[in-house]
N, C-alpha and C. Protein backbone atom coordinates (compact mmCIF):
# COMPACT_ATOMS: atom_id res chain seq x y z
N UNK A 1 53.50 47.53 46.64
CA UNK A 1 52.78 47.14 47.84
C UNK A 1 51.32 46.87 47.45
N UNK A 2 50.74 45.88 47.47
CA UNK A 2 49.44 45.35 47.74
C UNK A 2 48.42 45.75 48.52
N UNK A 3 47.33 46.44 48.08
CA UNK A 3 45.95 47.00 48.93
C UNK A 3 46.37 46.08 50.09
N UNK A 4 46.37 44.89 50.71
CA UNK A 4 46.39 44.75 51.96
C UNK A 4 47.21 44.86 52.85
N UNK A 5 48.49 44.68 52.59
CA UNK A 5 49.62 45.83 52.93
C UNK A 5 49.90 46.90 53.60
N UNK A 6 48.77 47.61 52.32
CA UNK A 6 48.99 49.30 52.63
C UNK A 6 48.11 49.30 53.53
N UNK A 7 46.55 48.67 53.80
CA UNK A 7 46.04 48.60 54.73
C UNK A 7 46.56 48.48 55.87
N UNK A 8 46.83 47.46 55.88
CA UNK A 8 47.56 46.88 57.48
C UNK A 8 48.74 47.97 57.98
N UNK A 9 49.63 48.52 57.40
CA UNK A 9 50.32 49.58 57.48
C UNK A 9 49.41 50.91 58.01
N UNK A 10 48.75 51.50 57.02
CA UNK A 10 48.02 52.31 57.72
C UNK A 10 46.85 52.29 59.05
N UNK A 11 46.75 50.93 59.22
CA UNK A 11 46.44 50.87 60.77
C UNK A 11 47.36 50.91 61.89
N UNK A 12 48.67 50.36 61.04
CA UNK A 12 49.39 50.03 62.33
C UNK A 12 49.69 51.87 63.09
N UNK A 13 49.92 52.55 61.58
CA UNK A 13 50.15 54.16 61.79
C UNK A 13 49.08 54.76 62.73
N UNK A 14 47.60 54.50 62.71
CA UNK A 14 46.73 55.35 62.61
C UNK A 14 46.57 54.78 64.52
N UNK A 15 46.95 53.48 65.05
CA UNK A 15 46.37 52.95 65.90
C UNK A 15 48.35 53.57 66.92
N UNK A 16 48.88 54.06 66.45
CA UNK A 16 50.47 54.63 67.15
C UNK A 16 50.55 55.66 67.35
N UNK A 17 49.19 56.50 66.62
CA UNK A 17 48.85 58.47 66.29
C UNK A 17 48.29 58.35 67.52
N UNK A 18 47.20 57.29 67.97
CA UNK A 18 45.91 57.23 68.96
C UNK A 18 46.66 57.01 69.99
N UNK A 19 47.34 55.66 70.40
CA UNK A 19 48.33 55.96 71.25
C UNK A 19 48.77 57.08 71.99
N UNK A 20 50.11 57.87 71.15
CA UNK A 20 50.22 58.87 71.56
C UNK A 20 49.88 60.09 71.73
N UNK A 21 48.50 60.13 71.04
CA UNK A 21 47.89 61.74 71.71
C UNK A 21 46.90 60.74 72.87
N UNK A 22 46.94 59.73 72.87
CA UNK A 22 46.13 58.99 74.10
C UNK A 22 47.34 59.29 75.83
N UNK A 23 48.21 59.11 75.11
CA UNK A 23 49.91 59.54 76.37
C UNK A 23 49.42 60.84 76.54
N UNK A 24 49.32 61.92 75.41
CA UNK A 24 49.31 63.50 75.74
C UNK A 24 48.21 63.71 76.37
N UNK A 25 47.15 63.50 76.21
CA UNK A 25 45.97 63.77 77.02
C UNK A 25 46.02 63.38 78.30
N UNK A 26 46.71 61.90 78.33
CA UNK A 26 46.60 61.57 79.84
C UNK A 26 47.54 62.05 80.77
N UNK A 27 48.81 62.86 80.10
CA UNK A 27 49.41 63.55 80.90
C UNK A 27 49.04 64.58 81.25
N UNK A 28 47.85 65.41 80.26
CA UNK A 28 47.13 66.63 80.98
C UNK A 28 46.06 66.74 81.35
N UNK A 29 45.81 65.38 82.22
CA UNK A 29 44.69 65.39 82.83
C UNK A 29 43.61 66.48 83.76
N UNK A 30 44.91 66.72 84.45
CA UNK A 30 44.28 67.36 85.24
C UNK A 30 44.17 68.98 85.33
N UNK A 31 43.21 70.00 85.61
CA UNK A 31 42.40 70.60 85.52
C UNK A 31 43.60 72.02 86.00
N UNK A 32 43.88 72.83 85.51
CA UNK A 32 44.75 74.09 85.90
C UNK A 32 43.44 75.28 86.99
N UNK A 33 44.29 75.49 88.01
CA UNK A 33 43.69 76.19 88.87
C UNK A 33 44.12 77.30 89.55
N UNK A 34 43.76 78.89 89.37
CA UNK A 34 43.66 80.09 89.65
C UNK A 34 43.33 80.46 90.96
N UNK A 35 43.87 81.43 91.77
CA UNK A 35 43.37 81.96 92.71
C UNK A 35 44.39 83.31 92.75
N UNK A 36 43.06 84.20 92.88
CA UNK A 36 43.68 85.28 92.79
C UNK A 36 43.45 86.33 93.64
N UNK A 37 43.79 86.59 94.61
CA UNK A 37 43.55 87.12 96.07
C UNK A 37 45.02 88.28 96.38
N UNK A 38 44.65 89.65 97.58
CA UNK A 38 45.57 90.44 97.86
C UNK A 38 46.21 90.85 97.07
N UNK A 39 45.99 91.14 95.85
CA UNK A 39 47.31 91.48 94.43
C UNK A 39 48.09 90.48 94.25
N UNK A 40 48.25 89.12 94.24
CA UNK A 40 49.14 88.00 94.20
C UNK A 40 47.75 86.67 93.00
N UNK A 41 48.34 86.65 92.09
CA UNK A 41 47.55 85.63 90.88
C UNK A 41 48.61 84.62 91.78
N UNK A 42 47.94 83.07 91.33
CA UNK A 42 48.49 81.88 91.97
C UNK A 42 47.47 80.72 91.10
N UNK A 43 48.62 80.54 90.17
CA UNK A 43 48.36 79.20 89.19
C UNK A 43 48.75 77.97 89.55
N UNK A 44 48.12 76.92 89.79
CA UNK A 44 48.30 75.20 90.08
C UNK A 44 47.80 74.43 89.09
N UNK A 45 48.92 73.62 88.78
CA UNK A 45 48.72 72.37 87.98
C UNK A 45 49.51 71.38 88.46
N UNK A 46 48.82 69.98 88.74
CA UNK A 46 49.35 68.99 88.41
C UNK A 46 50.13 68.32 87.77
N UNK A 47 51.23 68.01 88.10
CA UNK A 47 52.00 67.78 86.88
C UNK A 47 52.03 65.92 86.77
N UNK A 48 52.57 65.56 88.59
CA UNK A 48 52.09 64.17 88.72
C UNK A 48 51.02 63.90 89.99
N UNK A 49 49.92 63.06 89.59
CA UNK A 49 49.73 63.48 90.81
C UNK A 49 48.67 61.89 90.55
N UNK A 50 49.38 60.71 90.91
CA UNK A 50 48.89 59.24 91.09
C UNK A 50 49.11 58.88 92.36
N UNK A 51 47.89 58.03 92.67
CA UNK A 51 48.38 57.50 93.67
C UNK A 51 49.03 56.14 93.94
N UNK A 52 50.41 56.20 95.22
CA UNK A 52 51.08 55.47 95.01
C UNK A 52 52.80 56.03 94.00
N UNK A 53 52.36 57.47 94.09
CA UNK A 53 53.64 58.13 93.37
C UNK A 53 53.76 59.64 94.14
N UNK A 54 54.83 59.72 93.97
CA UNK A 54 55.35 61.49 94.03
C UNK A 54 54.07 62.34 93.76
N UNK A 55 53.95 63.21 94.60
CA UNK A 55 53.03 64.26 93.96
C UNK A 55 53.29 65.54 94.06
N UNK A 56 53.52 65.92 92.27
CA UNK A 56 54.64 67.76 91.51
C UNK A 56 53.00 68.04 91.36
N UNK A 57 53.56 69.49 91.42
CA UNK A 57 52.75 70.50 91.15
C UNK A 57 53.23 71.50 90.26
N UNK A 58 53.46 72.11 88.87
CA UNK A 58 53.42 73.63 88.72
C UNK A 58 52.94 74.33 89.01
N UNK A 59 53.83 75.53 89.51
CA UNK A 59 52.90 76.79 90.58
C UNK A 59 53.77 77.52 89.80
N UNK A 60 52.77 78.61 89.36
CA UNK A 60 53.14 79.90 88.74
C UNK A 60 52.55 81.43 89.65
N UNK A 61 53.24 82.21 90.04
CA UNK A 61 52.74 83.72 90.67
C UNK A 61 53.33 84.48 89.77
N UNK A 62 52.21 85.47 90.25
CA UNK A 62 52.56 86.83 89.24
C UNK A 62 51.29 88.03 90.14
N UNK A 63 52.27 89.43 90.34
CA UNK A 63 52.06 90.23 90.58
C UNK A 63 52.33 91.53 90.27
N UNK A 64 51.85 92.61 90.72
CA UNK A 64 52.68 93.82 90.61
C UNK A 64 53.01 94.61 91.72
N UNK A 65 52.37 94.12 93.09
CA UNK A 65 52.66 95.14 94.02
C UNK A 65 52.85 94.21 94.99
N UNK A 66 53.64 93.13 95.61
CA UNK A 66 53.80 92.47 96.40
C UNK A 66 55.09 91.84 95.75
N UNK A 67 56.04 91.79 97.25
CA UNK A 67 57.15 90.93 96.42
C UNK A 67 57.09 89.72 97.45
N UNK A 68 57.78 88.27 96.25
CA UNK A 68 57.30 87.56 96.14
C UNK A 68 58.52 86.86 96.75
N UNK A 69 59.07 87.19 98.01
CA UNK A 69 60.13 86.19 98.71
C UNK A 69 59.88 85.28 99.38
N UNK A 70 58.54 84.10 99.65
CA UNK A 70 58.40 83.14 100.22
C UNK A 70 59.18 81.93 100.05
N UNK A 71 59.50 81.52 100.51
CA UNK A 71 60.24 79.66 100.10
C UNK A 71 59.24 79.04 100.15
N UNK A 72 59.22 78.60 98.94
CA UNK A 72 57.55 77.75 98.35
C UNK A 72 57.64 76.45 99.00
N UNK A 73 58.27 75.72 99.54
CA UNK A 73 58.57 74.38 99.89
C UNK A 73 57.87 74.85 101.42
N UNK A 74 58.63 75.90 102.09
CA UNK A 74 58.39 76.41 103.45
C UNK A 74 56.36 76.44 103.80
N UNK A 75 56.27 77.18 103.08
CA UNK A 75 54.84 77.52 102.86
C UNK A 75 53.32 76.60 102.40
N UNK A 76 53.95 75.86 101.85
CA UNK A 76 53.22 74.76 101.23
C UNK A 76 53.11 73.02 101.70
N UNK A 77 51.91 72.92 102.00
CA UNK A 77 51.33 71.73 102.39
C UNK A 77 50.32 70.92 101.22
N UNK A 78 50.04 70.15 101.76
CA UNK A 78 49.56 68.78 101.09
C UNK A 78 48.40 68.05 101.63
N UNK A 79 46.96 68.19 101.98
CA UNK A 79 46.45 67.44 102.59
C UNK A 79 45.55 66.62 101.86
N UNK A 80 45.33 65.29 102.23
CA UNK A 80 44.62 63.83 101.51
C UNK A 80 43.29 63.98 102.22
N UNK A 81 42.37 63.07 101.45
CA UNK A 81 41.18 62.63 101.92
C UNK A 81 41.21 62.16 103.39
N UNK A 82 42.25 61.38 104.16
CA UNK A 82 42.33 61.23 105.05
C UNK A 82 42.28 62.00 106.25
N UNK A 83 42.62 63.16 105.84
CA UNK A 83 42.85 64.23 106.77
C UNK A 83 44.49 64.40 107.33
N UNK A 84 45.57 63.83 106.30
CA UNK A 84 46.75 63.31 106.54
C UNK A 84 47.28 64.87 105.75
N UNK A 85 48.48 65.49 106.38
CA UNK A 85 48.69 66.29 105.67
C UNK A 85 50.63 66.30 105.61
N UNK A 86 50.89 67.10 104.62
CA UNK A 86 51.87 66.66 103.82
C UNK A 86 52.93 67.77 103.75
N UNK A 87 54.15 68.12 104.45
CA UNK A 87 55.03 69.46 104.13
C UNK A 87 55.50 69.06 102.60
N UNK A 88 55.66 70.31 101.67
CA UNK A 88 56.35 69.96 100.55
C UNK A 88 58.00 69.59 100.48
N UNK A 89 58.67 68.73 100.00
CA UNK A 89 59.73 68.15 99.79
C UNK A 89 60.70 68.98 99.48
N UNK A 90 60.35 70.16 98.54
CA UNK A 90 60.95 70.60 97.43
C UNK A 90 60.23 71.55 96.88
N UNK A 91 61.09 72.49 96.02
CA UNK A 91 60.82 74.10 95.02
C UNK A 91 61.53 73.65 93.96
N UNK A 92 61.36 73.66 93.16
CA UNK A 92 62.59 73.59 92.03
C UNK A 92 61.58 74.45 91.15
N UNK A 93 62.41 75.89 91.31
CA UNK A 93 62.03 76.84 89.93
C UNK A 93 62.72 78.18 90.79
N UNK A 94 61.69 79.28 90.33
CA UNK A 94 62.58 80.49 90.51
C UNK A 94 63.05 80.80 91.99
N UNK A 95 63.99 81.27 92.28
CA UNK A 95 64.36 81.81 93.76
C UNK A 95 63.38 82.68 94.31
N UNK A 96 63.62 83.14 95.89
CA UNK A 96 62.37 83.95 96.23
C UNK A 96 63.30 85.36 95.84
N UNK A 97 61.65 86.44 95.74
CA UNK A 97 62.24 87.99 94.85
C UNK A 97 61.42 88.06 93.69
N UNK A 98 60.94 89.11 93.69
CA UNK A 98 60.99 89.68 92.37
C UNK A 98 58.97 89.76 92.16
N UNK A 99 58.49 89.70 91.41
CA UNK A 99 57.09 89.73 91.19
C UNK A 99 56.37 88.49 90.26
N UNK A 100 57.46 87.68 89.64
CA UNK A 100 57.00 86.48 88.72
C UNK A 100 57.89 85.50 89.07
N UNK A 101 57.05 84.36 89.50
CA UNK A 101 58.06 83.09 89.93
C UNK A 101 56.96 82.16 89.03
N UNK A 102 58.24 80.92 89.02
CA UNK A 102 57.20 79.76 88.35
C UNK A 102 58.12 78.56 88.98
N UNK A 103 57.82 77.35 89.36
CA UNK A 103 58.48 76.70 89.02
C UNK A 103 57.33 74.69 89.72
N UNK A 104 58.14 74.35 90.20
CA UNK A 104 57.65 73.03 90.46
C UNK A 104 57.70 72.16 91.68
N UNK A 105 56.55 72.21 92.70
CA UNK A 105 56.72 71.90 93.96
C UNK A 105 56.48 70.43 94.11
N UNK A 106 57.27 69.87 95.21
CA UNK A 106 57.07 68.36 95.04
C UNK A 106 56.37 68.01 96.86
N UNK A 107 55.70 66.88 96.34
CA UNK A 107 55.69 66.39 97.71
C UNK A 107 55.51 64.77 97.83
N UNK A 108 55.89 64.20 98.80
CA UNK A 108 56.08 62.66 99.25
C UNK A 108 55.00 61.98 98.32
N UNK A 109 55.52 60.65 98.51
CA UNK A 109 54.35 59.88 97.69
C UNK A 109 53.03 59.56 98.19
N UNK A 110 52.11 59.79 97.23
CA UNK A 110 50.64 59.59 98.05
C UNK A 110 49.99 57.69 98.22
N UNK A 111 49.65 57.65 99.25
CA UNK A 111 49.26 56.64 99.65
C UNK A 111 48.48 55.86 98.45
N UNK A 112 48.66 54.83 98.20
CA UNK A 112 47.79 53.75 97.01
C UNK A 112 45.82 53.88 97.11
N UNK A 113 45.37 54.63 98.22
CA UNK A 113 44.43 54.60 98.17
C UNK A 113 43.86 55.83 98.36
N UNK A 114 44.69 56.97 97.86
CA UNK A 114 44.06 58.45 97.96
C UNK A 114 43.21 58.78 96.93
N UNK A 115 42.72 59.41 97.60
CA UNK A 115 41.36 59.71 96.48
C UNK A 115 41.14 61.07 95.70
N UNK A 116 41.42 62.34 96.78
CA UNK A 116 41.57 63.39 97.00
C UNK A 116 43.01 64.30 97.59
N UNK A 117 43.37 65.16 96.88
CA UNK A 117 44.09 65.98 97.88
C UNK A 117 44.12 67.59 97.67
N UNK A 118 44.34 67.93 98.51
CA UNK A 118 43.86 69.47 98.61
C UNK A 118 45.66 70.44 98.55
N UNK A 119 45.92 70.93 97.45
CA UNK A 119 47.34 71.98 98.05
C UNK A 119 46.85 73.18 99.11
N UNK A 120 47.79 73.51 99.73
CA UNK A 120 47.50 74.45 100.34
C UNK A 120 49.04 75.18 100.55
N UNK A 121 48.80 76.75 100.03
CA UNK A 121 49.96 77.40 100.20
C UNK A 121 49.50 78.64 101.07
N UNK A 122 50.10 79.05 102.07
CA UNK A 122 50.08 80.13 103.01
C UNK A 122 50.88 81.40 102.79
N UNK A 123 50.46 82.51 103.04
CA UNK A 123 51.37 83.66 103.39
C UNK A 123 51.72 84.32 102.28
N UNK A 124 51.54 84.43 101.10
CA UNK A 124 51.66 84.94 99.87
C UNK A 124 50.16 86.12 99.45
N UNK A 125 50.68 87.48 99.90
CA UNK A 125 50.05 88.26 99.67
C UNK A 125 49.36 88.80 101.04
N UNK A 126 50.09 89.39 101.85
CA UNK A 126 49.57 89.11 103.16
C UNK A 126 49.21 87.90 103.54
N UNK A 127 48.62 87.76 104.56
CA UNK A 127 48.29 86.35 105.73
C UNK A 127 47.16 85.02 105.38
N UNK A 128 47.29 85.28 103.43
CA UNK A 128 46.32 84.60 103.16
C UNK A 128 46.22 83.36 102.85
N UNK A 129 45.08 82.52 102.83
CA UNK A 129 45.43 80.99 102.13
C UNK A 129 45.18 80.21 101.10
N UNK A 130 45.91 79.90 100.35
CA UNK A 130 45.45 79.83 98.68
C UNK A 130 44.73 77.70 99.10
N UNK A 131 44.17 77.59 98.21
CA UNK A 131 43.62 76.19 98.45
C UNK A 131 42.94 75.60 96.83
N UNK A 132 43.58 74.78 96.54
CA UNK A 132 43.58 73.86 95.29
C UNK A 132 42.93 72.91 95.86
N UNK A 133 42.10 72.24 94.75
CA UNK A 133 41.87 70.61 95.21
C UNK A 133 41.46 69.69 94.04
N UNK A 134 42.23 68.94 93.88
CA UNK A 134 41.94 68.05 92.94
C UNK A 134 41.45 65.92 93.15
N UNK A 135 41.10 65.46 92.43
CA UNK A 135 40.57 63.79 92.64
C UNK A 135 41.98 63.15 92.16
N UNK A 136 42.41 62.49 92.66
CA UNK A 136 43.90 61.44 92.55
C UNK A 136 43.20 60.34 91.20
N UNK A 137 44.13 60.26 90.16
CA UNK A 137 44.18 59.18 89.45
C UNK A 137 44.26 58.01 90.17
N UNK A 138 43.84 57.09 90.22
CA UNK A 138 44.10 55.54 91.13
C UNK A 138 45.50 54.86 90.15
């Protein structure tokens, strides 16, 4: 193989590395968020969250003195910059029980021109209200 070759080869490599940690980064865009209130920790992340698409969340709890039987779909809302707000679709992760749940809440697709949206989950840990908020990818 010929110096220009190997050149051109090792760009094509070096510019397919950038690429895909350019994919990994942009899938973890967004910012992981804590609230930790009444003996009940309550982790949020984004998992998708464009607008003009589905918008998942990972939600992780963890406690030691509260048990943790809410139906996360039940409990959990969605509100936009608009002031438009959103019941969740869906739970897909652990059943209610026990002191550690994790799993992945979904909700409807967000409008092409959201900017903002705020989670909001209720009633987990006594009568309280947990509140996330993150800026929508366009």
């Amino acid at each position: 193989m010929n110096k220009r070759n190997w050149i051109s080869n090792l760009s094509a490599v070096v510019i397919a590395v950038a690429a895909m940690l350019g994919s990994a980064i942009h899938a973890h865009a967004y910012d992981r968020q804590s609230n930790n209130e009444n003996g009940v920790r309550i982790v949020a992340t984004p998992v998708e969250l464009k607008a003009g698409s589905e918008a998942r969340f990972e939600v992780r709890m963890n406690t030691h003195s509260v048990e943790l039987d809410q139906d996360l779909a039940v409990i959990s809302s969605l509100r936009d910059n608009k002031g438009n707000t959103f019941q969740a679709t869906g739970w897909d992760g652990s059943p209610p029980g026990g002191h550690h749940r994790s799993g992945t809440l979904s909700f409807p697709a967000l409008a092409p021109d959201t900017e903002t949206v705020t989670l909001i989950i209720k009633g987990v840990g006594k009568d309280s209200e947990r509140i996330f908020s993150w800026q929508v990818q366009p």
